[in-house]
N, C-alpha and C. Protein backbone atom coordinates (compact mmCIF):
# COMPACT_ATOMS: atom_id res chain seq x y z
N UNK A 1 0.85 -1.18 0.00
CA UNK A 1 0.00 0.00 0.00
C UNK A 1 0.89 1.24 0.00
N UNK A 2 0.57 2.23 -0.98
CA UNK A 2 1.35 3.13 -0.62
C UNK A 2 1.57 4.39 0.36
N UNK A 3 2.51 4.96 0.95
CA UNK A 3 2.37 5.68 2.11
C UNK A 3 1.39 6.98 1.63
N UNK A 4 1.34 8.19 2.46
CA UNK A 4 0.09 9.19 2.28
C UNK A 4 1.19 10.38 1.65
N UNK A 5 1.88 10.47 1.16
CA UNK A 5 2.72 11.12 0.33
C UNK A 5 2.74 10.84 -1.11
N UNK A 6 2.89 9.60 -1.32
CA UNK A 6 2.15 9.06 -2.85
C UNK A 6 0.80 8.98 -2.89
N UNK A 7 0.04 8.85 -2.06
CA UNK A 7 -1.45 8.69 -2.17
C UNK A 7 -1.88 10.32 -2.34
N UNK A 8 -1.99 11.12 -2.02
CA UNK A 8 -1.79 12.63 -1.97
C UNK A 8 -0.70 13.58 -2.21
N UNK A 9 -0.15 13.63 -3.83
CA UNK A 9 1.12 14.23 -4.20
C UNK A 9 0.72 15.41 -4.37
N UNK A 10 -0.55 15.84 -4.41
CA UNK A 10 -1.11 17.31 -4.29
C UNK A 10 -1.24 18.01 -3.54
N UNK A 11 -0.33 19.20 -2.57
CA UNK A 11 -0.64 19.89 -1.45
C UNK A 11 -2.15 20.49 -1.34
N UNK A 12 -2.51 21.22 -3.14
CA UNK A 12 -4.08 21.48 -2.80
C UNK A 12 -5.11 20.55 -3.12
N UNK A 13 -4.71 19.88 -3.51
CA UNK A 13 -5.69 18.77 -3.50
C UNK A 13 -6.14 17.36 -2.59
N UNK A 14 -6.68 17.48 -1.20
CA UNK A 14 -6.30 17.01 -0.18
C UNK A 14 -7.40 15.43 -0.35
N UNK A 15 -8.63 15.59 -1.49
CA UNK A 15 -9.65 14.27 -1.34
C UNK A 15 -9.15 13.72 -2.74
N UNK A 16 -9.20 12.50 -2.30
CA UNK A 16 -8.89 11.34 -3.09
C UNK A 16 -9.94 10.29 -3.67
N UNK A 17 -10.48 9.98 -4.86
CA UNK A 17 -11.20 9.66 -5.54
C UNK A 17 -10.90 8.48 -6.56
N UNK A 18 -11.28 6.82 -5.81
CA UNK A 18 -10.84 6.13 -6.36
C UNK A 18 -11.64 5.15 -6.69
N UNK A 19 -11.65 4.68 -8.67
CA UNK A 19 -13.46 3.87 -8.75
C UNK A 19 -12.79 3.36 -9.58
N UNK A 20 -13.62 2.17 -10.17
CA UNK A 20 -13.48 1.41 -11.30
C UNK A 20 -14.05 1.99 -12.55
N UNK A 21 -13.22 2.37 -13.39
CA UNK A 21 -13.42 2.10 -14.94
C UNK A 21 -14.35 1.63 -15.82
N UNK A 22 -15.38 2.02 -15.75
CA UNK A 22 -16.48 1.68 -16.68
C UNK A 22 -15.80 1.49 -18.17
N UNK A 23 -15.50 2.12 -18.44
CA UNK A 23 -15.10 2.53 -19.86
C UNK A 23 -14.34 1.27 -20.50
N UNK A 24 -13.36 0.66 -19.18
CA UNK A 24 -12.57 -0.65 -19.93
C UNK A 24 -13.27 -2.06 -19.16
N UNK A 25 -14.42 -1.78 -19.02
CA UNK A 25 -15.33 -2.47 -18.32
C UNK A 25 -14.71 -2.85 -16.70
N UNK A 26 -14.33 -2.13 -16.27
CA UNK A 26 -14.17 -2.30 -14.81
C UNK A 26 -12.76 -3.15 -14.57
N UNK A 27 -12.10 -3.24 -15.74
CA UNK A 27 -10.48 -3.80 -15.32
C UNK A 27 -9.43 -2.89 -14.81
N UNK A 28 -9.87 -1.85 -14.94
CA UNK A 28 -8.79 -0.62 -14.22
C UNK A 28 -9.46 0.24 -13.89
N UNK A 29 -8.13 0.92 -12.77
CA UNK A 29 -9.44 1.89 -11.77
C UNK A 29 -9.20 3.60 -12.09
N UNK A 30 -9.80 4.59 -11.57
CA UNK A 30 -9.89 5.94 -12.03
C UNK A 30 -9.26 6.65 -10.62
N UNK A 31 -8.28 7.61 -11.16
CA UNK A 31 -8.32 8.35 -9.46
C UNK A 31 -8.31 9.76 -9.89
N UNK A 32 -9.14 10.40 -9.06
CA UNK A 32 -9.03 12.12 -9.26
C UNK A 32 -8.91 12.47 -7.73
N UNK A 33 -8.42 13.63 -7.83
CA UNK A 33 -8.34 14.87 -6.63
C UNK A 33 -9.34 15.35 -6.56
N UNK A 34 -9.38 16.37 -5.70
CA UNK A 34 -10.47 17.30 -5.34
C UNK A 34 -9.88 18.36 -4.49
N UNK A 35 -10.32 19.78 -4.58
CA UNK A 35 -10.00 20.60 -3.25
C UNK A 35 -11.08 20.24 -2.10
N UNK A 36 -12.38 20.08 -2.26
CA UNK A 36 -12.82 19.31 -1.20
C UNK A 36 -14.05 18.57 -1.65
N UNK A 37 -14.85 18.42 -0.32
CA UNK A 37 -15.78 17.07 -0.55
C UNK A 37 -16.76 17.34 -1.57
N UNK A 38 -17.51 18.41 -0.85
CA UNK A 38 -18.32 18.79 -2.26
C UNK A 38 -18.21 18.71 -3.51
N UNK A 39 -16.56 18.97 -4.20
CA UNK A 39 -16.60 18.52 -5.80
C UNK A 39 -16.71 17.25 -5.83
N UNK A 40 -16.22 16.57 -5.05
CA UNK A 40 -15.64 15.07 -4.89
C UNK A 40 -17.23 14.31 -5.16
N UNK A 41 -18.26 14.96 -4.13
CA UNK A 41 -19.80 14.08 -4.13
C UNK A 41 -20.43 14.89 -5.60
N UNK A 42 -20.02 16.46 -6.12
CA UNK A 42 -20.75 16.28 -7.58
C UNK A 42 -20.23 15.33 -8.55
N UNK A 43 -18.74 15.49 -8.49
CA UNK A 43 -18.63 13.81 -9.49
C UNK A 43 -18.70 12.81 -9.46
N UNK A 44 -18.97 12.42 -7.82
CA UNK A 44 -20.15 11.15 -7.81
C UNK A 44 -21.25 11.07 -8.28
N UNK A 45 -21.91 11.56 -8.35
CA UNK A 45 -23.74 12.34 -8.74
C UNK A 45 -23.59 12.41 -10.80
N UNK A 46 -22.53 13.36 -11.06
CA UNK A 46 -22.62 13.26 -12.07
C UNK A 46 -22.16 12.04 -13.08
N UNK A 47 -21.41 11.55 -12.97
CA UNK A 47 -20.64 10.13 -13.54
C UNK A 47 -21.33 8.79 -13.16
N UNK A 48 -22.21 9.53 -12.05
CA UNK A 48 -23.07 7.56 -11.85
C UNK A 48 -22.37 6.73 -11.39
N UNK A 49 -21.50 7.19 -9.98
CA UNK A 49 -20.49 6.32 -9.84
C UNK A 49 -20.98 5.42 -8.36
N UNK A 50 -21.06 4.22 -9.06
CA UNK A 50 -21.50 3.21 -7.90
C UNK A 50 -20.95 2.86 -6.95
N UNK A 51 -21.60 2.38 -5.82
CA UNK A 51 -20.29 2.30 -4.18
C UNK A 51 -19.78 1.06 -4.27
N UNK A 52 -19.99 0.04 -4.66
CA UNK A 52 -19.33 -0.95 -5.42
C UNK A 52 -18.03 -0.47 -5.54
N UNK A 53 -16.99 -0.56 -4.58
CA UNK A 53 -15.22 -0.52 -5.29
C UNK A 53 -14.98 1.14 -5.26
N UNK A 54 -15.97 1.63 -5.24
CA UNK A 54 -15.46 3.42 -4.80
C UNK A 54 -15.10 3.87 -3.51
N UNK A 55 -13.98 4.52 -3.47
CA UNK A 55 -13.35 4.74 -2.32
C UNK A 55 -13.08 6.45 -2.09
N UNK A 56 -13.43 6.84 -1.26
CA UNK A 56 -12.72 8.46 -1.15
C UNK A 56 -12.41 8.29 -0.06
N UNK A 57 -11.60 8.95 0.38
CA UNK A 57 -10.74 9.96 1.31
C UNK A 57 -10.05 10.48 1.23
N UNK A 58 -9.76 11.08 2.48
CA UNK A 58 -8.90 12.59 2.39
C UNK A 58 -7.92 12.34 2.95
N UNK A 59 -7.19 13.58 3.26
CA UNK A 59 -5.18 13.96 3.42
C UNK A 59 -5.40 13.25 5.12
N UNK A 60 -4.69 13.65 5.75
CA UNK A 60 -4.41 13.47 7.28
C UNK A 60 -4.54 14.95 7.47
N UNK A 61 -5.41 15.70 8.50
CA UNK A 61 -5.21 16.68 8.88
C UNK A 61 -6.35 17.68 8.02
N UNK A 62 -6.80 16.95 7.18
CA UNK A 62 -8.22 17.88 6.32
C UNK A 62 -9.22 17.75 7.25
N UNK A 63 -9.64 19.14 7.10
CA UNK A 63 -10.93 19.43 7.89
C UNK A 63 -12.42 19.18 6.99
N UNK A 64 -13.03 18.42 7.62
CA UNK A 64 -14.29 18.09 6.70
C UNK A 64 -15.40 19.47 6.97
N UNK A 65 -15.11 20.31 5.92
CA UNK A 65 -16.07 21.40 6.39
C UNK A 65 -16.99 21.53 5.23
N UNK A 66 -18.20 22.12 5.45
CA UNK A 66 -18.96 22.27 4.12
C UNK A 66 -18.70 23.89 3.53
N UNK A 67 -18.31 23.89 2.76
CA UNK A 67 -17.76 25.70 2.17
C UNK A 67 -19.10 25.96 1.96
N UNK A 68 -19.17 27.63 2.30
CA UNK A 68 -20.25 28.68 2.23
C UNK A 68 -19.76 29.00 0.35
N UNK A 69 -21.10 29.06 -0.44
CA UNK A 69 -21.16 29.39 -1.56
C UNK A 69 -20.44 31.23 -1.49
N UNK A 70 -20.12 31.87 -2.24
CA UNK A 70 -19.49 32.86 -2.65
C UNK A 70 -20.97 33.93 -3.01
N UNK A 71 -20.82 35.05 -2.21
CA UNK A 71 -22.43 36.03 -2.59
C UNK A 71 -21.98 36.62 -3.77
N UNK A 72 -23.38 36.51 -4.56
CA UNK A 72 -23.49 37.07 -5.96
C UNK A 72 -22.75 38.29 -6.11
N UNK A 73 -22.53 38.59 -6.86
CA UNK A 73 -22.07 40.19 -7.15
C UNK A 73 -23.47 41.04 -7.52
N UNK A 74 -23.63 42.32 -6.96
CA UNK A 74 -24.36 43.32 -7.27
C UNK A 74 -23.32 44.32 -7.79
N UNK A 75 -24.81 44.81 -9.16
CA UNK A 75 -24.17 45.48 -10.30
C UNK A 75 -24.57 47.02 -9.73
């Protein structure tokens, strides 16, 4: 297994996103980053990605927080 330095070579990218491969019918697996959870669960949602063999987690030391959306701009 590899240590949390290869598993997370991204300082900003602290969630880890790891599924099987639809595409080569499930013989190899997919890994993406994330800056946090929230992108991490829309590309679950969007890609249809089943819990079957999907794995996320995060860095050592990430705070699981939910980010406040950004207020609109007034013109």
């Amino acid at each position: 297994m590899p240590d949390k330095k290869e598993k997370f070579p991204y300082k900003m990218f602290p969630w880890r996103l790891e599924y099987p491969d639809p595409d080569t019918n499930y013989k190899t697996t997919k890994l993406c980053f994330f800056t946090c959870k929230e992108y991490a669960l829309i590309h679950i949602e969007k890609y249809k990605i089943k819990r079957k063999g999907r794995h996320l987690e995060s860095a050592p030391g990430t705070v699981d927080k939910v980010s406040t959306k950004r207020p609109k701009r007034t013109k």
